[in-house]
PDB file of N, CA and C in Angstrom:
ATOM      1  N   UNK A   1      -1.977   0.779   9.776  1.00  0.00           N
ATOM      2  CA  UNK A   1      -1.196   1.606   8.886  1.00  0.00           C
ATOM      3  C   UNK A   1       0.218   1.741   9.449  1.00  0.00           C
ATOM      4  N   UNK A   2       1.182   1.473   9.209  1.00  0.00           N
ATOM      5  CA  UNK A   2       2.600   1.546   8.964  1.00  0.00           C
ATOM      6  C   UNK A   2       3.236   3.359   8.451  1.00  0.00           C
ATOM      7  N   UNK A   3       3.999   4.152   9.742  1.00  0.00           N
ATOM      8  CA  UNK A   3       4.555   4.937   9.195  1.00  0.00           C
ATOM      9  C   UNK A   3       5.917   4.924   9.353  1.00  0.00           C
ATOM     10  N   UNK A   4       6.505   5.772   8.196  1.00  0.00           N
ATOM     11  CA  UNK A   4       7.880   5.879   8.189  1.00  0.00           C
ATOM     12  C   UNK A   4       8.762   5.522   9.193  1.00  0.00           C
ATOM     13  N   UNK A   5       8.388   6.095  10.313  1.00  0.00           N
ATOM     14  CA  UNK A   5       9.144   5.780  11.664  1.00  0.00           C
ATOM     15  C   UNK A   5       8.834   4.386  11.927  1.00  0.00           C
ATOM     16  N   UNK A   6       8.078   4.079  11.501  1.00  0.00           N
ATOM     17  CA  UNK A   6       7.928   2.328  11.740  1.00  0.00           C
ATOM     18  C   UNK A   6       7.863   1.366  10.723  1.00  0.00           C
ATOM     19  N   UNK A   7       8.793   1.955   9.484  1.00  0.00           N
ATOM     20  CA  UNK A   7       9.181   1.075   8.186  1.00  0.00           C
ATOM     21  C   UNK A   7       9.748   0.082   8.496  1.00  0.00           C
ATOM     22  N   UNK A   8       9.855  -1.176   7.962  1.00  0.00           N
ATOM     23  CA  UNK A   8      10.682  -2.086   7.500  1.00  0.00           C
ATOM     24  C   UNK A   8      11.954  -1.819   6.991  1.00  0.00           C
ATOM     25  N   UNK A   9      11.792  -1.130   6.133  1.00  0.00           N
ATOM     26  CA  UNK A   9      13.263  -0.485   5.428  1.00  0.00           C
ATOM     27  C   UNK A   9      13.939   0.396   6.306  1.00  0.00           C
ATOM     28  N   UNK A  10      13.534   0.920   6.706  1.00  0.00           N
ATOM     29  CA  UNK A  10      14.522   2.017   7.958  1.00  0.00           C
ATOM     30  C   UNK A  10      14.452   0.896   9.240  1.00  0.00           C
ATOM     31  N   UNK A  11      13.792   0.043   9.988  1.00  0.00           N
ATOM     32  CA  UNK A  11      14.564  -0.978  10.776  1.00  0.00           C
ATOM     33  C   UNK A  11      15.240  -2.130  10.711  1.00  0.00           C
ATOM     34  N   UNK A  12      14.998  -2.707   9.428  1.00  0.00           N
ATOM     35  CA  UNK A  12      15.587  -3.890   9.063  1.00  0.00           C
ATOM     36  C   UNK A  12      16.343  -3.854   7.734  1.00  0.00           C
ATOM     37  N   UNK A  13      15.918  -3.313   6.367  1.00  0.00           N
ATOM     38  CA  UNK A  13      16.733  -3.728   5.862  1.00  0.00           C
ATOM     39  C   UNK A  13      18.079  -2.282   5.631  1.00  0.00           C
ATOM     40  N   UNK A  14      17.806  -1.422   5.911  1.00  0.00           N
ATOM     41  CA  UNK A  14      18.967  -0.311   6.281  1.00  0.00           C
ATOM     42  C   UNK A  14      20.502  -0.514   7.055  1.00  0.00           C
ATOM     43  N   UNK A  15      19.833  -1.413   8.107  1.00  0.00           N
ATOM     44  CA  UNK A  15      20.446  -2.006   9.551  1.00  0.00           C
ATOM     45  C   UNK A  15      21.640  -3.197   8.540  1.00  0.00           C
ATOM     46  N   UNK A  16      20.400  -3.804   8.334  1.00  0.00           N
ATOM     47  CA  UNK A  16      21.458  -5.139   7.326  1.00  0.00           C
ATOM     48  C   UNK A  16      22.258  -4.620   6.469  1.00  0.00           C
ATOM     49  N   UNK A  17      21.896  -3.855   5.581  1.00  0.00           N
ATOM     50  CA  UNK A  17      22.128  -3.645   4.623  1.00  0.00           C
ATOM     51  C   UNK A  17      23.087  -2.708   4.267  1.00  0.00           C
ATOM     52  N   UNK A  18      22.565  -1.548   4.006  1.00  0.00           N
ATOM     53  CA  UNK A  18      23.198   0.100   3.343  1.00  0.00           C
ATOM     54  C   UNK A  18      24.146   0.327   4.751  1.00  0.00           C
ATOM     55  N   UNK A  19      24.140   0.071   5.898  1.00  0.00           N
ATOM     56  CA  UNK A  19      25.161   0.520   7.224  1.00  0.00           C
ATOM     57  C   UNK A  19      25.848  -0.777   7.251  1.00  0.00           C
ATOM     58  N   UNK A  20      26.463  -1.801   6.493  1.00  0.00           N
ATOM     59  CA  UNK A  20      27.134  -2.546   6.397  1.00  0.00           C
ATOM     60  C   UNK A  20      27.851  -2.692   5.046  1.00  0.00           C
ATOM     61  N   UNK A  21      27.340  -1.736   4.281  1.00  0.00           N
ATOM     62  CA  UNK A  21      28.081  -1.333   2.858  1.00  0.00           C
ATOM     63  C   UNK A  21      27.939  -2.540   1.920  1.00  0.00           C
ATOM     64  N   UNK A  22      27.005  -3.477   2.315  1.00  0.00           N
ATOM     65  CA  UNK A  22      26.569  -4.930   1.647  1.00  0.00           C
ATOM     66  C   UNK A  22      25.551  -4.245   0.840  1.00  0.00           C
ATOM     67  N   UNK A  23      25.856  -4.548  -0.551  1.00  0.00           N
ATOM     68  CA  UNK A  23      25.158  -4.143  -1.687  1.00  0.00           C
ATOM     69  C   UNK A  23      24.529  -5.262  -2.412  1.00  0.00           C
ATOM     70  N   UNK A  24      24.918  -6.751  -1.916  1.00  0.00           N
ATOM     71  CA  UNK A  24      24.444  -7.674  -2.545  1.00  0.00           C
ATOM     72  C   UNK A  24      23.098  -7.651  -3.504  1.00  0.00           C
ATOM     73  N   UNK A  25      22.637  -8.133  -4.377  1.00  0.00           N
ATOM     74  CA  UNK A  25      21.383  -7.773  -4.928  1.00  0.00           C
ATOM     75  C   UNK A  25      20.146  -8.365  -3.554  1.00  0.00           C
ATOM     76  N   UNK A  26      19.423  -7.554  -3.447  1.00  0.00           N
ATOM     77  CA  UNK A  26      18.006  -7.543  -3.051  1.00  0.00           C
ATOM     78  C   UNK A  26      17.011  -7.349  -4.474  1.00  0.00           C
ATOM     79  N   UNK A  27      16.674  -5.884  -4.412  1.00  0.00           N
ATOM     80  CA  UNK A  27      16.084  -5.578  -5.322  1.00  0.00           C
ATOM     81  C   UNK A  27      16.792  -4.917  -6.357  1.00  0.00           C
ATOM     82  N   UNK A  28      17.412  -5.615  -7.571  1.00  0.00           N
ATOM     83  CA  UNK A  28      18.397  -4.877  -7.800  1.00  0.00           C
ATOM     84  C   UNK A  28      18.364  -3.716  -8.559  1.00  0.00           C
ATOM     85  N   UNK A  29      19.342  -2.406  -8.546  1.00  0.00           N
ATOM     86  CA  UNK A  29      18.984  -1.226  -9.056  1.00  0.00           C
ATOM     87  C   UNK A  29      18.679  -1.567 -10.179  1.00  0.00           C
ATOM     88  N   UNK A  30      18.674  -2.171 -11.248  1.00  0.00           N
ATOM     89  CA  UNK A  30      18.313  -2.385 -12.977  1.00  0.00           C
ATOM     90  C   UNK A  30      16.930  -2.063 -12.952  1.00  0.00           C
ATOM     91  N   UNK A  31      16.484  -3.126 -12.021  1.00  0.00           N
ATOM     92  CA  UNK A  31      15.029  -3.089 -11.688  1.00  0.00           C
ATOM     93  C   UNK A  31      14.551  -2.165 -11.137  1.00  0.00           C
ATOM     94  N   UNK A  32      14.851  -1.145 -10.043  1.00  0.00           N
ATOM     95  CA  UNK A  32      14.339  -0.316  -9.695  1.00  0.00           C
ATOM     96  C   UNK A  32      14.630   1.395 -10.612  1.00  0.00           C
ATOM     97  N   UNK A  33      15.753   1.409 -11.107  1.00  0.00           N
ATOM     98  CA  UNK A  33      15.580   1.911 -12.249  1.00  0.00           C
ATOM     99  C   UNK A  33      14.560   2.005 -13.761  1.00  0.00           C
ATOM    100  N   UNK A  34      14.198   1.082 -13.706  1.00  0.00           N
ATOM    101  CA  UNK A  34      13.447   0.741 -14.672  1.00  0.00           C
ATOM    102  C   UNK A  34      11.688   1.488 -14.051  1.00  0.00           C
ATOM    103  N   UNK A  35      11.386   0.932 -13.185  1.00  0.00           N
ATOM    104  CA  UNK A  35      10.244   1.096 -12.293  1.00  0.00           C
ATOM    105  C   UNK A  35      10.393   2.633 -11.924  1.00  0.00           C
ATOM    106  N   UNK A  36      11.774   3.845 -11.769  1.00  0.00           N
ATOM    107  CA  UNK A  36      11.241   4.673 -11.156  1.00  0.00           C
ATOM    108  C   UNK A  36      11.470   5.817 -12.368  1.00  0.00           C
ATOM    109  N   UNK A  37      12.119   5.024 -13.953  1.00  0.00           N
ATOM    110  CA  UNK A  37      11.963   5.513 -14.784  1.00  0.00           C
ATOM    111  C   UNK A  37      10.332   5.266 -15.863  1.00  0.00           C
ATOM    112  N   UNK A  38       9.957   4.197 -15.359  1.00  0.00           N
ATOM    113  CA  UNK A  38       8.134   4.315 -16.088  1.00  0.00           C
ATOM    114  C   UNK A  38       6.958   5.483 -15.200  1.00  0.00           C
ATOM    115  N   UNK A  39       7.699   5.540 -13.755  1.00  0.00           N
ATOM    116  CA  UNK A  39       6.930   6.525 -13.218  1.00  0.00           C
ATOM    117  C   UNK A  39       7.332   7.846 -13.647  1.00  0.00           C
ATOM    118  N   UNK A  40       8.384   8.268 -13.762  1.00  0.00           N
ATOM    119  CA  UNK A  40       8.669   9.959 -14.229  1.00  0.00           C
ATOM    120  C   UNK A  40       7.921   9.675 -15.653  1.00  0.00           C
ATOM    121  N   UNK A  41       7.767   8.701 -16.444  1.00  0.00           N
ATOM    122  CA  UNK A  41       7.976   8.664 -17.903  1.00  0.00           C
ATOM    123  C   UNK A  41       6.147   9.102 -17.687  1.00  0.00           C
ATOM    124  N   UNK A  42       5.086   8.435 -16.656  1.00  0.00           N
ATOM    125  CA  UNK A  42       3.878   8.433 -16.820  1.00  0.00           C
ATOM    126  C   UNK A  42       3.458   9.923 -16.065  1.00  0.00           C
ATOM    127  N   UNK A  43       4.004  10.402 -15.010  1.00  0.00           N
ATOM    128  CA  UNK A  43       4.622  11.800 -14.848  1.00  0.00           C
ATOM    129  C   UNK A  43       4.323  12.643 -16.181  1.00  0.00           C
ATOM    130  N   UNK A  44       5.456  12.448 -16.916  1.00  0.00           N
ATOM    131  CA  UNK A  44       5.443  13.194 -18.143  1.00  0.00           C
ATOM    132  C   UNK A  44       4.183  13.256 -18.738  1.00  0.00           C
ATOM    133  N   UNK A  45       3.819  12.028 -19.402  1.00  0.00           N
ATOM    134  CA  UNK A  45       2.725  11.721 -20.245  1.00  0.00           C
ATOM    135  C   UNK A  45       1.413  12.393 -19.880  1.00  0.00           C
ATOM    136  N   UNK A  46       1.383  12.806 -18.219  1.00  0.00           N
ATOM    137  CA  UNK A  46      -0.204  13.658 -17.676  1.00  0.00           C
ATOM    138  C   UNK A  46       0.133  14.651 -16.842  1.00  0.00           C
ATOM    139  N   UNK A  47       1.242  15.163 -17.513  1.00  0.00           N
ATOM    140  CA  UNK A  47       1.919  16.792 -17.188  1.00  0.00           C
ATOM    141  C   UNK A  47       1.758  16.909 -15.642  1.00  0.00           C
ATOM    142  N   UNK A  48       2.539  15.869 -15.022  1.00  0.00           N
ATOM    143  CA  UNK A  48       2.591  15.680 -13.371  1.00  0.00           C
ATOM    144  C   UNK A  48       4.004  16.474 -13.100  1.00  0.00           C
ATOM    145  N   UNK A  49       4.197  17.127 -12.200  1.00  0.00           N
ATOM    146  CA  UNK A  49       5.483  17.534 -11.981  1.00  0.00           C
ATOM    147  C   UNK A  49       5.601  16.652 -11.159  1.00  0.00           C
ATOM    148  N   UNK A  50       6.870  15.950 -11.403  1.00  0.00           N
ATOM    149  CA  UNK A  50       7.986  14.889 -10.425  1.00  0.00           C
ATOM    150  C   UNK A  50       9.372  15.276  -9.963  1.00  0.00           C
ATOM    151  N   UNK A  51       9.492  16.450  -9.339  1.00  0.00           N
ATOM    152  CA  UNK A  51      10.885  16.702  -9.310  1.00  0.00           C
ATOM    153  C   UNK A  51      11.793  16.091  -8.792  1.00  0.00           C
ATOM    154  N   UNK A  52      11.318  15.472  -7.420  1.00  0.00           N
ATOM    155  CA  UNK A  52      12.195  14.574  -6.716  1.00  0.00           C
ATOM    156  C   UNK A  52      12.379  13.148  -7.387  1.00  0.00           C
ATOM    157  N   UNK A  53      11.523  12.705  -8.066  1.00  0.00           N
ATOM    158  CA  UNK A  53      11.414  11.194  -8.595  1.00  0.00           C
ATOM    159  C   UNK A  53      12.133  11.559 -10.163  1.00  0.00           C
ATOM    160  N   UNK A  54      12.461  12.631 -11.112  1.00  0.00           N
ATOM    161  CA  UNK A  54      13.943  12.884 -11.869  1.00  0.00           C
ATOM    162  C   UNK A  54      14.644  12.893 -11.162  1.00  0.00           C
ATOM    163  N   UNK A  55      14.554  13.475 -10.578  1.00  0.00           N
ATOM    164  CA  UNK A  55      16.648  13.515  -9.464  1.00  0.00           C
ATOM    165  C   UNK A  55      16.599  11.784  -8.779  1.00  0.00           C
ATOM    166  N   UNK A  56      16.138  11.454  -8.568  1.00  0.00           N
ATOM    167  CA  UNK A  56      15.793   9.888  -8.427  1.00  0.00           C
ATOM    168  C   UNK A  56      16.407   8.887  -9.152  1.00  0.00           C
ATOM    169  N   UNK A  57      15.847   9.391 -10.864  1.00  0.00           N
ATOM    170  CA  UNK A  57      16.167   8.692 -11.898  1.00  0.00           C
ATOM    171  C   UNK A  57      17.066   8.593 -12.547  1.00  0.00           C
ATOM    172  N   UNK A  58      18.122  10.077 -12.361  1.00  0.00           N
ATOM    173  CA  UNK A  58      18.996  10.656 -12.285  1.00  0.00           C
ATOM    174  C   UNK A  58      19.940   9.636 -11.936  1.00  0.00           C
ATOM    175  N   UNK A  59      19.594   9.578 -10.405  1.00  0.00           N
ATOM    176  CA  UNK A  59      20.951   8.429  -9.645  1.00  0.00           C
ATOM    177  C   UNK A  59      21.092   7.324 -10.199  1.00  0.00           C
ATOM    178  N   UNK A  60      19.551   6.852 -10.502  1.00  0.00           N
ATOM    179  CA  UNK A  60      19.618   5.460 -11.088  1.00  0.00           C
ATOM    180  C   UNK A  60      20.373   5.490 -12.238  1.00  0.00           C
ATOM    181  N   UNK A  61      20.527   6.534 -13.179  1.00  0.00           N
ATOM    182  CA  UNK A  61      20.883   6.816 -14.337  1.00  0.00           C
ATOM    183  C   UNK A  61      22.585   6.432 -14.384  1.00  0.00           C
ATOM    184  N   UNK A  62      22.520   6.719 -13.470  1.00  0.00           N
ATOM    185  CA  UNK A  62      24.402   7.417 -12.747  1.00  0.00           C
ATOM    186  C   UNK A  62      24.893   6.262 -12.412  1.00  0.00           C
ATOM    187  N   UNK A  63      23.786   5.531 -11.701  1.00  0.00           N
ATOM    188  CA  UNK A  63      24.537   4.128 -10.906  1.00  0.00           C
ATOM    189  C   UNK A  63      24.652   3.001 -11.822  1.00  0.00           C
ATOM    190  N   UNK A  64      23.721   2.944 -12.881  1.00  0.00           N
ATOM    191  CA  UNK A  64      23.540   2.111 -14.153  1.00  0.00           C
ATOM    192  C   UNK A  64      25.263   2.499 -14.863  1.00  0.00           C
ATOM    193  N   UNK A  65      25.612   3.463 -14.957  1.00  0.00           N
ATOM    194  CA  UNK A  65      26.642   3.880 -15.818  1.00  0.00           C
ATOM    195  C   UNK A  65      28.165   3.423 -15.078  1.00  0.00           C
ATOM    196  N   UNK A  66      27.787   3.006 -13.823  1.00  0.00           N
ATOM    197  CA  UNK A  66      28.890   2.662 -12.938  1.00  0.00           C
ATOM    198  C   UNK A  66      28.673   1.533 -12.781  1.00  0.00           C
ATOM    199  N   UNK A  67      28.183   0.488 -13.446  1.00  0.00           N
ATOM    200  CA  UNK A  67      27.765  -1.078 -13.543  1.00  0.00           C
ATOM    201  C   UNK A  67      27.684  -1.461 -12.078  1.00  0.00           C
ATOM    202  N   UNK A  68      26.269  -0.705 -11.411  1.00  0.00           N
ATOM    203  CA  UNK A  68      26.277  -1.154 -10.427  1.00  0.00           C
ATOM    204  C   UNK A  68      24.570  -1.785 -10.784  1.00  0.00           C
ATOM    205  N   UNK A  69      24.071  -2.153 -11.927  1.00  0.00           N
ATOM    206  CA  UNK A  69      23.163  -2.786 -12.352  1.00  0.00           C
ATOM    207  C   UNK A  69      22.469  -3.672 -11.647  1.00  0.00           C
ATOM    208  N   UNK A  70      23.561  -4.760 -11.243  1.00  0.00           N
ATOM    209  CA  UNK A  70      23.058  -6.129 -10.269  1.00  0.00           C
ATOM    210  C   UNK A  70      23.003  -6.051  -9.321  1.00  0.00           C
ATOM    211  N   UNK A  71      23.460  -4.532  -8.798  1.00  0.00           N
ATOM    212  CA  UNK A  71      23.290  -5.009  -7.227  1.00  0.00           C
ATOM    213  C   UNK A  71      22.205  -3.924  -6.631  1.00  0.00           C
ATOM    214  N   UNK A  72      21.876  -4.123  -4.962  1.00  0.00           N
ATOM    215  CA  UNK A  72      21.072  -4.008  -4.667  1.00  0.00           C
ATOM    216  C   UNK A  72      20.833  -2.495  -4.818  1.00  0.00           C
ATOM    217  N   UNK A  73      19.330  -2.198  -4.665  1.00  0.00           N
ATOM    218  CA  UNK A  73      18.901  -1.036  -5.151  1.00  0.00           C
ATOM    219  C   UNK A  73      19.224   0.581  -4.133  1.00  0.00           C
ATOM    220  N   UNK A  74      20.226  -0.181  -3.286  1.00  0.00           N
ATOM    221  CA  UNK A  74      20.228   0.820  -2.402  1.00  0.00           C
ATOM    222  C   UNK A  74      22.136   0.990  -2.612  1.00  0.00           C
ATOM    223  N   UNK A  75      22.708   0.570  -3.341  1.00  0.00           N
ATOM    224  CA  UNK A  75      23.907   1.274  -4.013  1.00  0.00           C
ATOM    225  C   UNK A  75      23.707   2.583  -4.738  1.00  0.00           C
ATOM    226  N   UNK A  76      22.194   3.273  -4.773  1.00  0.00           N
ATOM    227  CA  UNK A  76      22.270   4.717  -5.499  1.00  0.00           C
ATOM    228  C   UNK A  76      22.478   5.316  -4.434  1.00  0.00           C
ATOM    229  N   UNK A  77      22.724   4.829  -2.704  1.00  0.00           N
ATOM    230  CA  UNK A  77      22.830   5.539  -1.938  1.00  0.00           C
ATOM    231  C   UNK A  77      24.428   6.161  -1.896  1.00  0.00           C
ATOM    232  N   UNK A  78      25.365   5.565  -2.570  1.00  0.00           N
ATOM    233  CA  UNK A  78      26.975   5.745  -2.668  1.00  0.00           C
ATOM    234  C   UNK A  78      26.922   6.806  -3.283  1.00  0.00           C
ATOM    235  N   UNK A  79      26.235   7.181  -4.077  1.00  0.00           N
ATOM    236  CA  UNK A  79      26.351   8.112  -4.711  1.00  0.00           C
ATOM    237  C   UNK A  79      26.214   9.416  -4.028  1.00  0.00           C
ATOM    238  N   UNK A  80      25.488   9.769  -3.632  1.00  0.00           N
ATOM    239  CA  UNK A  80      24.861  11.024  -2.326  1.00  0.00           C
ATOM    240  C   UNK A  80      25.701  10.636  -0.693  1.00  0.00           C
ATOM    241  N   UNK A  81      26.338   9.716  -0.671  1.00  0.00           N
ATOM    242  CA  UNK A  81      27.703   9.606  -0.037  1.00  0.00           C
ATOM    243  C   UNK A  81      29.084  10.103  -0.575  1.00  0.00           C
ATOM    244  N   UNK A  82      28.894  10.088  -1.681  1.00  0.00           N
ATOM    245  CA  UNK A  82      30.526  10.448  -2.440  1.00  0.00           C
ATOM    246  C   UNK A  82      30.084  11.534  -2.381  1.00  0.00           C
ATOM    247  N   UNK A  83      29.229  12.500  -2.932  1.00  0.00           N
ATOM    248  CA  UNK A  83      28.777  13.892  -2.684  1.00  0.00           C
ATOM    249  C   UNK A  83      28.830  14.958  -1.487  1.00  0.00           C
ATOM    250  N   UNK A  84      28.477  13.955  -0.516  1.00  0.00           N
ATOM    251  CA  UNK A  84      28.380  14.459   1.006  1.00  0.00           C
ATOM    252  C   UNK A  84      29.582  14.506   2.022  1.00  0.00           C
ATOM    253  N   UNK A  85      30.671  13.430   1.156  1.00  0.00           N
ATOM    254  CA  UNK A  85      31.813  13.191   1.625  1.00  0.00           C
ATOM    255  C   UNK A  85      31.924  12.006   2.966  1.00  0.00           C
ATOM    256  N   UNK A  86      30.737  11.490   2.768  1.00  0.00           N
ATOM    257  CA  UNK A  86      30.325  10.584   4.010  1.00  0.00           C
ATOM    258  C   UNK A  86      29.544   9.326   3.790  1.00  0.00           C
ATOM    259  N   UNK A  87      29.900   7.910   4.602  1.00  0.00           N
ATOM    260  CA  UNK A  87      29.822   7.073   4.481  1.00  0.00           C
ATOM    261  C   UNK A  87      28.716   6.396   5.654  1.00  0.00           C
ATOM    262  N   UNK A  88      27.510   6.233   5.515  1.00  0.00           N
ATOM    263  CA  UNK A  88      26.584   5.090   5.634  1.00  0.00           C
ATOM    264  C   UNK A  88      26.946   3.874   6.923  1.00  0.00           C
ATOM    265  N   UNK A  89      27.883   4.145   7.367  1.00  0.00           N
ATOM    266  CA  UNK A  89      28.207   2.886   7.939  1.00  0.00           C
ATOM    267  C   UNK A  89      28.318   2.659   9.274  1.00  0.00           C
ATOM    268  N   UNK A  90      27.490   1.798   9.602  1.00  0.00           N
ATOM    269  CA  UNK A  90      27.648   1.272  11.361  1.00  0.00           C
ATOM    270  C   UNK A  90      27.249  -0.127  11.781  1.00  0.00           C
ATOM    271  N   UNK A  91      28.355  -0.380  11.404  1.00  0.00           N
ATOM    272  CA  UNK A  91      28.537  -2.187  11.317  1.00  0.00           C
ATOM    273  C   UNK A  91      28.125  -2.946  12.884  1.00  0.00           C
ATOM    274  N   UNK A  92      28.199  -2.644  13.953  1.00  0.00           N
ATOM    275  CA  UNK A  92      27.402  -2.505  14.761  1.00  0.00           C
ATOM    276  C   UNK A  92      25.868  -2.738  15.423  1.00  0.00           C
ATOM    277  N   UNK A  93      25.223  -1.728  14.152  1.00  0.00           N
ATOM    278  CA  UNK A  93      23.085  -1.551  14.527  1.00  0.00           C
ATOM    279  C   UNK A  93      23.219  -2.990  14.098  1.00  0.00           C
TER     280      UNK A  93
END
């Protein structure tokens, strides 16, 4: 079993990726938008509360509207950077 502290995504593709401000498509947000809007949507449908996965869908919502469509799914992270006033980056790891 694999935990958080020992993700893939928090050692490798974070490192590559979101701390090098390279948004290239991986998985791209369209797609993961789509996927984390059928889950709130099935949420809904069996009266699940999802609060964190709307505010989720939210970003995706946000980042779709900023034609950041094609690229990778971790450009909804700019968003909660422009908010925070802080930038992701350590070109460096």
């Amino acid at each position: 079993m694999q935990t958080d502290s020992q993700s893939r995504r928090l050692t490798e593709k974070l490192p590559r990726f979101l701390f090098k401000g390279n948004f290239e498509p991986g998985f791209a947000t369209a797609l993961a938008a789509k996927d984390v809007r059928l889950a709130t949507d099935l949420g809904r449908e069996y009266g699940i509360p999802m609060e964190l996965s709307n505010l989720v869908d939210q970003r995706h919502v946000e980042a779709m509207f900023r034609g950041w469509g094609p690229e990778d799914s971790d450009a909804v992270c700019r968003i909660q950077e422009e908010k925070a006033g802080v930038q992701l980056r350590f070109p460096n790891v």
